[in-house]
Protein backbone atom coordinates (compact mmCIF):
# COMPACT_ATOMS: atom_id res chain seq x y z
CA UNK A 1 60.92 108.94 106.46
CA UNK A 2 62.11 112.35 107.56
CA UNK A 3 65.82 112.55 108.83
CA UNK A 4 65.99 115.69 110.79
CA UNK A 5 69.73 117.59 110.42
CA UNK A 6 70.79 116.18 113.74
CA UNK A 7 69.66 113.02 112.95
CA UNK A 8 72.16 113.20 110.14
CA UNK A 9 74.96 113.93 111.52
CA UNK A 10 74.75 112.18 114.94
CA UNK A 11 74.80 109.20 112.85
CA UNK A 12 77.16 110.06 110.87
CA UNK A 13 79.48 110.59 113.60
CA UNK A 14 78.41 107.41 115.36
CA UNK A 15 79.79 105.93 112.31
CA UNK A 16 82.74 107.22 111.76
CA UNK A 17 83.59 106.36 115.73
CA UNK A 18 82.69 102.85 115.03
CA UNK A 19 84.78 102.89 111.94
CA UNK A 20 88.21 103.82 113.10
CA UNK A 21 89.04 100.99 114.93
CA UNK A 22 87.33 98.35 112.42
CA UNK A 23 90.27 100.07 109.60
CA UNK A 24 93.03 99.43 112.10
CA UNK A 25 91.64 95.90 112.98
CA UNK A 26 91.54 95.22 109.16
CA UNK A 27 94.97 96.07 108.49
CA UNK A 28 96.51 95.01 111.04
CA UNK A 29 95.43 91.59 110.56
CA UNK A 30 96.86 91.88 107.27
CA UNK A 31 99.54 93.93 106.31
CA UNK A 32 100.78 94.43 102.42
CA UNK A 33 103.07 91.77 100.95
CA UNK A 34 106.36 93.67 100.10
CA UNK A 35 105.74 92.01 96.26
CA UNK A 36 102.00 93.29 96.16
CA UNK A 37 103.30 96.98 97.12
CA UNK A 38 105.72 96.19 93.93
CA UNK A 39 102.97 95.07 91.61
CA UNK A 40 100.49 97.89 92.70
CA UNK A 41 103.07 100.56 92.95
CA UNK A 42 104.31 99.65 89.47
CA UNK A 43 100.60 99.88 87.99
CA UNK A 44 99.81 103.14 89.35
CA UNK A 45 103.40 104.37 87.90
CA UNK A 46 102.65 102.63 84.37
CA UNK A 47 98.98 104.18 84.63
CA UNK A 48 100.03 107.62 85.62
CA UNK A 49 102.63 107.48 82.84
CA UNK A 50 100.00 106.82 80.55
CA UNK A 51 97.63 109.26 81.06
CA UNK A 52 100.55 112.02 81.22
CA UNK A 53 101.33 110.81 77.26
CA UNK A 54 97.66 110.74 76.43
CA UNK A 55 96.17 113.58 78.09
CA UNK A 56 97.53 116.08 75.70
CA UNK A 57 95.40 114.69 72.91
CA UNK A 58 91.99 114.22 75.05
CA UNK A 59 89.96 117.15 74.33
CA UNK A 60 86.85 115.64 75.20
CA UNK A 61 85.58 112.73 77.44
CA UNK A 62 86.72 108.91 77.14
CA UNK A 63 83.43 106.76 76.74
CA UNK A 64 85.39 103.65 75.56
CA UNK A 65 88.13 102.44 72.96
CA UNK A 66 88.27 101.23 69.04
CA UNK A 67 90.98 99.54 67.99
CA UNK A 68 92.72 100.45 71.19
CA UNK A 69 92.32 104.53 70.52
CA UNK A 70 89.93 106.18 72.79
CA UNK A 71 86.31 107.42 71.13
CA UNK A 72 84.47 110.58 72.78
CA UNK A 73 81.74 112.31 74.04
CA UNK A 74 81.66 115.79 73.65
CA UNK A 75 79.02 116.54 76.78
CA UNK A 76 80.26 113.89 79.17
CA UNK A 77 77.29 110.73 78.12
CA UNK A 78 77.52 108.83 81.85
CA UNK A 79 80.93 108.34 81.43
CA UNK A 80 82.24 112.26 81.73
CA UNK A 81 83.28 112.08 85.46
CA UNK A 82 86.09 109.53 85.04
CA UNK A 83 88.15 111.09 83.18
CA UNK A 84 88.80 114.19 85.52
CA UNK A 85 88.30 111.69 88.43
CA UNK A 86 91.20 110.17 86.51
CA UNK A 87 93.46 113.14 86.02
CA UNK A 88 92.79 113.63 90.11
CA UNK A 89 94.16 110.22 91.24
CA UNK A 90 97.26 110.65 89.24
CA UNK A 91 97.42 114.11 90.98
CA UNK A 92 97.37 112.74 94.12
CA UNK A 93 100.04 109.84 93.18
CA UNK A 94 102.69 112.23 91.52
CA UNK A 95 101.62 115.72 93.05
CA UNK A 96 102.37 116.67 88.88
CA UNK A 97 100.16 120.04 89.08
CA UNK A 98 100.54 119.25 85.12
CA UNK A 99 97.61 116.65 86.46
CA UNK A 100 95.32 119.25 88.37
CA UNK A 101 95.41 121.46 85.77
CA UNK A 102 93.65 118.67 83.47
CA UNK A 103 91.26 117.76 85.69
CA UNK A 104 90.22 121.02 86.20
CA UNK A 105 89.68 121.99 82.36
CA UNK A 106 88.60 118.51 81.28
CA UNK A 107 85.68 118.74 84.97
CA UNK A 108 84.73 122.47 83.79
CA UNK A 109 83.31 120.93 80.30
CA UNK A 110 80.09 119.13 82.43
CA UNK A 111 79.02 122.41 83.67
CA UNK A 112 76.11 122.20 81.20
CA UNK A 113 75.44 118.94 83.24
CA UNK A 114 74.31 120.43 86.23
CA UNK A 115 70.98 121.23 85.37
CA UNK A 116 70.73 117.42 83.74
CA UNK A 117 67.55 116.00 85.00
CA UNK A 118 67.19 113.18 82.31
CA UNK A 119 69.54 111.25 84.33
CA UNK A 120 70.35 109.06 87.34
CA UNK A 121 73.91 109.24 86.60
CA UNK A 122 74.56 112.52 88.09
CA UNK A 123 76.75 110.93 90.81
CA UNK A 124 78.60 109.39 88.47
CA UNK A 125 79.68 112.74 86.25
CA UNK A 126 79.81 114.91 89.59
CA UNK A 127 81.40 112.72 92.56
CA UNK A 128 84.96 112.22 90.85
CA UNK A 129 84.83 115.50 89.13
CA UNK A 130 83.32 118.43 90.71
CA UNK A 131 83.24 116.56 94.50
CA UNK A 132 86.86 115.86 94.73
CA UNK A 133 87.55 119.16 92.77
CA UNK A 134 85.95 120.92 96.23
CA UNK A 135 87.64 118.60 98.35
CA UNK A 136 91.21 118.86 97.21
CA UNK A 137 91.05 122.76 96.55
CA UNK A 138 88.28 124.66 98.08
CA UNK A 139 87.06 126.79 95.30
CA UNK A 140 83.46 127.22 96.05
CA UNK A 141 82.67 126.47 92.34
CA UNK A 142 82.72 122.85 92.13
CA UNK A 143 80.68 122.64 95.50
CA UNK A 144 77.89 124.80 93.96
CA UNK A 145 77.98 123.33 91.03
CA UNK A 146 77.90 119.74 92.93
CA UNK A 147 74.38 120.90 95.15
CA UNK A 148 73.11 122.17 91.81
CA UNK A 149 73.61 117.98 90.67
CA UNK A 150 71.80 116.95 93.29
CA UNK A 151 69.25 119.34 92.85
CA UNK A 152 68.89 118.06 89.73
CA UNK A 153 69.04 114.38 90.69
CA UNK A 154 66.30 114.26 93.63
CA UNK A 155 63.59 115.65 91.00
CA UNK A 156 63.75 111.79 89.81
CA UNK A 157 62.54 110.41 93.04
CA UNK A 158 59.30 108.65 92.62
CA UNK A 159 57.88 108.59 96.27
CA UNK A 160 54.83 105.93 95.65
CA UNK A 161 57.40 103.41 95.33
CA UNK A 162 60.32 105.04 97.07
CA UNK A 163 62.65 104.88 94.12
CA UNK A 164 64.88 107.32 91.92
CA UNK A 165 64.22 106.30 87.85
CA UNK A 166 66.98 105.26 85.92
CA UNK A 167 66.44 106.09 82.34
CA UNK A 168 64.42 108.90 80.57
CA UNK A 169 63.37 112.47 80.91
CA UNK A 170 60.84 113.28 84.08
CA UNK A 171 57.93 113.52 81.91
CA UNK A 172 58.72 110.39 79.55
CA UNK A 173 56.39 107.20 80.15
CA UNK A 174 58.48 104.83 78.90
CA UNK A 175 60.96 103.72 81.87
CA UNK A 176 59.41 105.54 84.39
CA UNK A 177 59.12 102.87 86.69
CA UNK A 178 62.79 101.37 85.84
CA UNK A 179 65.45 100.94 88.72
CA UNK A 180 68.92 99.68 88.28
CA UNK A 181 71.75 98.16 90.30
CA UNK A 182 74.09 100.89 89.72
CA UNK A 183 72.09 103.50 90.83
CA UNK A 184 73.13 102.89 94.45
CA UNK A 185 76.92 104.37 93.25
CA UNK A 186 75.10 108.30 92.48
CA UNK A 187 73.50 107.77 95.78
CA UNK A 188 76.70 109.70 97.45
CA UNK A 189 76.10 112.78 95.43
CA UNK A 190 73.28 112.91 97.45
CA UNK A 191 75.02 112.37 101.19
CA UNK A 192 77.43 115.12 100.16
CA UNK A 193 74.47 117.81 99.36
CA UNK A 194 73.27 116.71 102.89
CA UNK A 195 76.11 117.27 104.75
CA UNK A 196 76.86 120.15 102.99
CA UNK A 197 73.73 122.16 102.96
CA UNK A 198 72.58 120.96 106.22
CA UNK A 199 69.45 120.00 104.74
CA UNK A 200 68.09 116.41 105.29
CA UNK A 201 65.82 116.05 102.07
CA UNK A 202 68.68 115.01 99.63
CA UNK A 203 69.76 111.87 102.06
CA UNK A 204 66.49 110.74 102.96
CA UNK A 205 65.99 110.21 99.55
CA UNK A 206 69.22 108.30 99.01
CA UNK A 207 68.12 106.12 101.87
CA UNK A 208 64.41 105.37 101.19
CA UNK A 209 65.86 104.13 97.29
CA UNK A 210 68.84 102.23 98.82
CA UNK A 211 66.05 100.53 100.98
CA UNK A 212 64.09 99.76 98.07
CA UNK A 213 66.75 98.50 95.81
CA UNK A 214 68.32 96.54 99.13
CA UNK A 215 64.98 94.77 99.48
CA UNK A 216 63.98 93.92 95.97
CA UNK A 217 67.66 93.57 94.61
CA UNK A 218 69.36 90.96 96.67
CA UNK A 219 67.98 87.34 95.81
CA UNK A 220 68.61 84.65 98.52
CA UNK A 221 71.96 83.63 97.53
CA UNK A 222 73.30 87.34 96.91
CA UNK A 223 73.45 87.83 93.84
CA UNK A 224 71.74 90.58 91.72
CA UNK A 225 69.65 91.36 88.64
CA UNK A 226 70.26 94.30 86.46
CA UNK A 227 66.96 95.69 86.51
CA UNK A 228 63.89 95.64 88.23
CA UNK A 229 60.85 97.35 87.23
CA UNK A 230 58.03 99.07 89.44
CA UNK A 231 54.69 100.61 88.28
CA UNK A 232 55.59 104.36 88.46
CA UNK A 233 51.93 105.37 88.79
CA UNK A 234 51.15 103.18 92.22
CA UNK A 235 55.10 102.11 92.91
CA UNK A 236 53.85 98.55 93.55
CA UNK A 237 56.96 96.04 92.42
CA UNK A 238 56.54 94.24 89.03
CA UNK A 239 59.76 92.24 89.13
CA UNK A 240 63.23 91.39 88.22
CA UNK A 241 64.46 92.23 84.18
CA UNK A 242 68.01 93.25 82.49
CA UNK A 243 69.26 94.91 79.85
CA UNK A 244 73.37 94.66 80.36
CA UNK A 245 73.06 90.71 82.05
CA UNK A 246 72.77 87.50 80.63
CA UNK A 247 68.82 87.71 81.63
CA UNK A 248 66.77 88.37 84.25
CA UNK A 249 67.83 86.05 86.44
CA UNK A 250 71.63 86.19 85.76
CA UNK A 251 74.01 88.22 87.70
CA UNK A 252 76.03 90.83 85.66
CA UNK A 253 78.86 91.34 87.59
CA UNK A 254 79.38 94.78 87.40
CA UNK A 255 76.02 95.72 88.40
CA UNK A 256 77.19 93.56 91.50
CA UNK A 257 80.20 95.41 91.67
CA UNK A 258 78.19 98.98 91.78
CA UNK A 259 76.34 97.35 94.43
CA UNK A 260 78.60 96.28 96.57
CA UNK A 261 80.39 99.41 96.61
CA UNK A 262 77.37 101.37 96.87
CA UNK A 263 75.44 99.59 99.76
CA UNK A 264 78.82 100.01 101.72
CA UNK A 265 78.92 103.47 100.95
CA UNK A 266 75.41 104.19 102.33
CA UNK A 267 76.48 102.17 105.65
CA UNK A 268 79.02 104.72 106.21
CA UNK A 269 77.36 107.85 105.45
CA UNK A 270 74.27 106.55 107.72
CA UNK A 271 75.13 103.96 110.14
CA UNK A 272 72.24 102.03 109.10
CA UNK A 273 73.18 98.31 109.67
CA UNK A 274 70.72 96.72 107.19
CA UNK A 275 73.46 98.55 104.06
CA UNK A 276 75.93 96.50 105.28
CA UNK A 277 74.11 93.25 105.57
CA UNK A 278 73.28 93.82 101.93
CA UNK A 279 76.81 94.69 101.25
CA UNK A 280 78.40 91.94 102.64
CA UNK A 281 76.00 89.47 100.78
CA UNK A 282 76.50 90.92 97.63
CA UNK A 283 79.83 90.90 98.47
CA UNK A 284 79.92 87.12 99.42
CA UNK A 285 78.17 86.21 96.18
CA UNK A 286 80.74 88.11 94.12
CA UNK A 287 83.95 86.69 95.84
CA UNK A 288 82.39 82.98 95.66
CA UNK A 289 81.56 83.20 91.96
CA UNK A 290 85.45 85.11 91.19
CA UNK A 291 87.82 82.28 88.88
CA UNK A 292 91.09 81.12 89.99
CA UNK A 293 92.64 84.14 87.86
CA UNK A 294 90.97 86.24 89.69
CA UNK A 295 89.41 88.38 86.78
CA UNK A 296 85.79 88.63 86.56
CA UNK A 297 83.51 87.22 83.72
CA UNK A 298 80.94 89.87 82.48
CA UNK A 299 78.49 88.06 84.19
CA UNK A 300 78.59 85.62 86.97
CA UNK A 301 75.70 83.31 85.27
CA UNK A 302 75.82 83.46 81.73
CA UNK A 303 76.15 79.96 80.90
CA UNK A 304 79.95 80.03 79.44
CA UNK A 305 81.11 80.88 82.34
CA UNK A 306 83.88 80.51 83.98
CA UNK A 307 85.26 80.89 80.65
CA UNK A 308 83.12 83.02 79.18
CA UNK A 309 84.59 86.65 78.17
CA UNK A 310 85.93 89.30 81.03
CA UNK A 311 85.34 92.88 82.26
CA UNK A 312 88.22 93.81 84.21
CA UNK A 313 85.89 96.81 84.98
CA UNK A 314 84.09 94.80 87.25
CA UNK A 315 86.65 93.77 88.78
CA UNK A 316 88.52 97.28 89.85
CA UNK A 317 85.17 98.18 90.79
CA UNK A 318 84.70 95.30 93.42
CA UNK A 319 87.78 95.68 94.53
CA UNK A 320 87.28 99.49 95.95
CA UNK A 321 83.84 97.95 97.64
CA UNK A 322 85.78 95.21 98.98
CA UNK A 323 88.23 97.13 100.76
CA UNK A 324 85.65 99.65 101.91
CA UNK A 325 84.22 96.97 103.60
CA UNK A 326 86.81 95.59 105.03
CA UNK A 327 87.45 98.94 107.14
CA UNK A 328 83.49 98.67 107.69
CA UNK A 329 83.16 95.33 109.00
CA UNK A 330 86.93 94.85 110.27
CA UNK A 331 87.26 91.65 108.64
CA UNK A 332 90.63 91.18 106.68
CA UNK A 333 89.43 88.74 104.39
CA UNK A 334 87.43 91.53 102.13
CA UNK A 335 90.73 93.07 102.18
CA UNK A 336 92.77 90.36 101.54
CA UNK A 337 90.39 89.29 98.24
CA UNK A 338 90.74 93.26 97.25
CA UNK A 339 94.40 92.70 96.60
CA UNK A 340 94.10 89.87 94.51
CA UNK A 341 91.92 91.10 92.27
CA UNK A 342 94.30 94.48 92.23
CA UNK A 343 97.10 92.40 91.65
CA UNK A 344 95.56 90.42 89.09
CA UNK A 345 94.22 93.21 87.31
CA UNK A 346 97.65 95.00 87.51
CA UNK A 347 99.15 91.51 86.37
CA UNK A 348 97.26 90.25 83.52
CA UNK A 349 95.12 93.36 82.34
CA UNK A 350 96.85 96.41 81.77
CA UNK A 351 97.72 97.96 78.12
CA UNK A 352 101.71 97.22 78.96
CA UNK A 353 102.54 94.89 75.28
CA UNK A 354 100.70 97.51 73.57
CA UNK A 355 102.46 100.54 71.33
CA UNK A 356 98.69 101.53 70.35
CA UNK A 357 96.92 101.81 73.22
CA UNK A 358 96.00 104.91 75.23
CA UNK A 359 94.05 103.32 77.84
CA UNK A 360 95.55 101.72 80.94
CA UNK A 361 92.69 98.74 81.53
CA UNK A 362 92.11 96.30 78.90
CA UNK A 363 89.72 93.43 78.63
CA UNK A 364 86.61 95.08 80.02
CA UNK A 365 83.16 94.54 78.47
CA UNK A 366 80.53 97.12 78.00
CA UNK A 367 77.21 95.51 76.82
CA UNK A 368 77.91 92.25 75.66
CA UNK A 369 74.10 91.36 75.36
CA UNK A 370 74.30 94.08 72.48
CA UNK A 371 78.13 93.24 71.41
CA UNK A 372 78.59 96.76 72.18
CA UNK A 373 82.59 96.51 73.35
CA UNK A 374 83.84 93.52 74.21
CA UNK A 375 86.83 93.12 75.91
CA UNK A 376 87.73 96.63 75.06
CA UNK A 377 89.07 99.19 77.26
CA UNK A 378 86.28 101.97 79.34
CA UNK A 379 87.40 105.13 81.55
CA UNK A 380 85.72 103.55 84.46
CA UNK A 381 87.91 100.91 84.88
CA UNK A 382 91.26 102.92 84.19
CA UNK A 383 89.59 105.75 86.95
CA UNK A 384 88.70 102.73 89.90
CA UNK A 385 92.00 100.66 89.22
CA UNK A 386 93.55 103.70 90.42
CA UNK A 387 91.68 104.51 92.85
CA UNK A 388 91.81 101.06 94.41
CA UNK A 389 95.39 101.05 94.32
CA UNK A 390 95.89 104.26 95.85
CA UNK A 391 93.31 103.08 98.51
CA UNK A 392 95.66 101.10 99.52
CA UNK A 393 99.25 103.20 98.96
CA UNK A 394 98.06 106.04 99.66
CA UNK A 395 94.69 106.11 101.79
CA UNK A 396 95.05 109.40 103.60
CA UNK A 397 95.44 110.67 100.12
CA UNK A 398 92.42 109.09 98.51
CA UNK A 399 90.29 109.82 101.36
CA UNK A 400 90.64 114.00 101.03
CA UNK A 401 89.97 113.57 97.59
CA UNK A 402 86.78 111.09 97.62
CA UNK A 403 86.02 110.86 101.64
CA UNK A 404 86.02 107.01 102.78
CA UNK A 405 84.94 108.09 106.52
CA UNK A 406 81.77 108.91 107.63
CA UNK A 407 80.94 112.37 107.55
């Protein structure tokens, strides 16, 4: 495929047409409950209050709590964009400059990161860091150092099977020909260098891998493995595998979360109607397998569930793709599903009867197949409960800082 520049942004704008209406359509047909403005207003104010009596003491990045205390990473591990993208949203809900100024030390620290090609997660440390640094204050640093990411990121693109690699360095064998669900969430990174630069390369590779992963990802029902593995020398597919599910045929849900989210993304940064038929079966599969409590399980198969152990993670995460979709599709029940799980989140999973704890989001799961952090608390889920909420407060806000139109 080769998307030529006007290509790009003819569809983009085609897009964004068809997408104005479809948002007013959506919320119209369902306007906020004066009681869920309450709950949500009253997390974001307990979350922002948090992070303004914990940020002092953060002097590196989050990757996940013990014994309700955060641990670090000094360089950032996957994890390192949160935390600024954090500091952002509570920017944008208190306009506390106290907030900015964090974000703006704590996002400086992944400079090194730049030039980071052993990694697919490049979206993840860059979008909610150094993107929404350049689009809420227009220093040219954080959009050079953002193309310089996606540089970095496209050198991972395997074009005999039309993939990026998830795990290990360019030149290492093992994993080469390893693709995961959440890959489709960096995939942005790669929209923004486009639109940027003018230069088509970076999104024609997010769109031949979110064609890949949208045709060997989504089984019949909608739901999602982890993993599945290609040969990296001819690209032909191999098949399904996991390493954070139940097993290969399970469906973790926060890899169905990341896909969700990320399959809508790619809709709206291409037009391409195929991204939102994955979206909204992904999306479908999700809402279906969600409890009465409205918390997800860490994975939608493992064979304790309903009642097996939760990742609120998962479900902050789906909630942002759910009401992304909503505005893409116009259909108020993706909305109306979003709030639930916001208010249930906000309800039953925040750090409130806690004196300890310095995160905001508790009961998430990180790898329970290696009883790595269960039910713990991880920056991911404090940074997309706020932004989900604040989707919904305060969407002109949330929209300069991470861009939910099309381009």
């Amino acid at each position: 495929m080769n998307v030529s520049r006007r290509t790009v942004l003819a569809t983009a704008a085609g897009a964004a047409v068809a997408s104005a209406p479809a948002a007013r359509a959506a919320e119209a047909a369902d306007p906020l409950p004066d009681a869920t403005a309450r709950t949500l207003r009253a997390a974001a104010d307990y979350a922002v209050e948090k992070i303004r009596t914990v940020a002092p003491g953060v002097t590196a990045f989050p990757v996940g709590t013990k014994f309700e205390k955060w641990t670090y990473s000094q360089n950032g591990d996957w994890v390192g964009g949160f935390w600024p993208g954090t500091l952002w949203m509570a920017w944008l809900h208190t306009k506390d400059d106290t907030f900015r100024e964090l974000a703006v030390e704590s996002a400086r620290r992944l400079a090194p990161r730049q030039s980071d090609t052993g990694t697919h997660d490049l979206g993840f440390l860059f979008y909610p860091s150094w993107v929404t640094a350049w689009r809420l204050t227009g220093e040219d640093e954080w959009r050079t150092g953002s193309l310089r990411a996606a540089d970095s990121l496209i050198r991972r693109y395997n074009p005999r099977g039309r993939f990026i690699r998830a795990w290990g360095g360019l030149h290492d064998p093992n994993n080469a020909g390893r693709v995961i669900i959440d890959t489709m969430m960096n995939l942005d990174l790669l929209a923004f260098a486009s639109r940027e630069t003018g230069d088509p390369k970076y999104l024609d590779i997010a769109v031949q891998h979110a064609r890949t992963a949208g045709r060997v990802f989504p089984r019949p029902d909608g739901s999602t493995p982890h993993v599945f593995d290609f040969d990296p020398a001819t690209g032909a597919a191999i098949g399904p595998a996991t390493v954070q599910g139940y097993s290969p045929t399970s469906c973790w849900s926060r890899g169905q979360a990341w896909g969700l989210y990320g399959f809508t993304t790619m809709y709206r940064r291409t037009g391409e109607r195929g991204f939102l038929d994955t979206a909204r079966r992904l999306a479908d599969f999700a809402v279906g397998a969600l409890g009465a409590d409205h918390v997800p399980v860490w994975d939608f198969r493992a064979p304790q569930q309903p009642h097996d152990i939760k990742d609120a993670s998962a479900g902050a995460i789906m909630a942002c793709g759910l009401l992304d979709l909503s505005v893409a599709t116009g259909r108020a029940d993706y909305r109306a599903v979003a709030l639930r799980l916001l208010t249930a989140l906000s309800q039953t999973c925040l750090t409130e009867r806690s004196s300890r704890a310095e995160a905001v989001v508790a009961r998430c799961t990180r790898n329970r197949p290696a009883e790595d952090g269960i039910e713990i608390s991880l920056p991911y889920a404090d940074y997309y409960l706020l932004e989900g909420i604040l989707r919904v407060l305060r969407p002109q806000d949330v929209d300069r800082a991470i861009d939910l139109s099309s381009p």
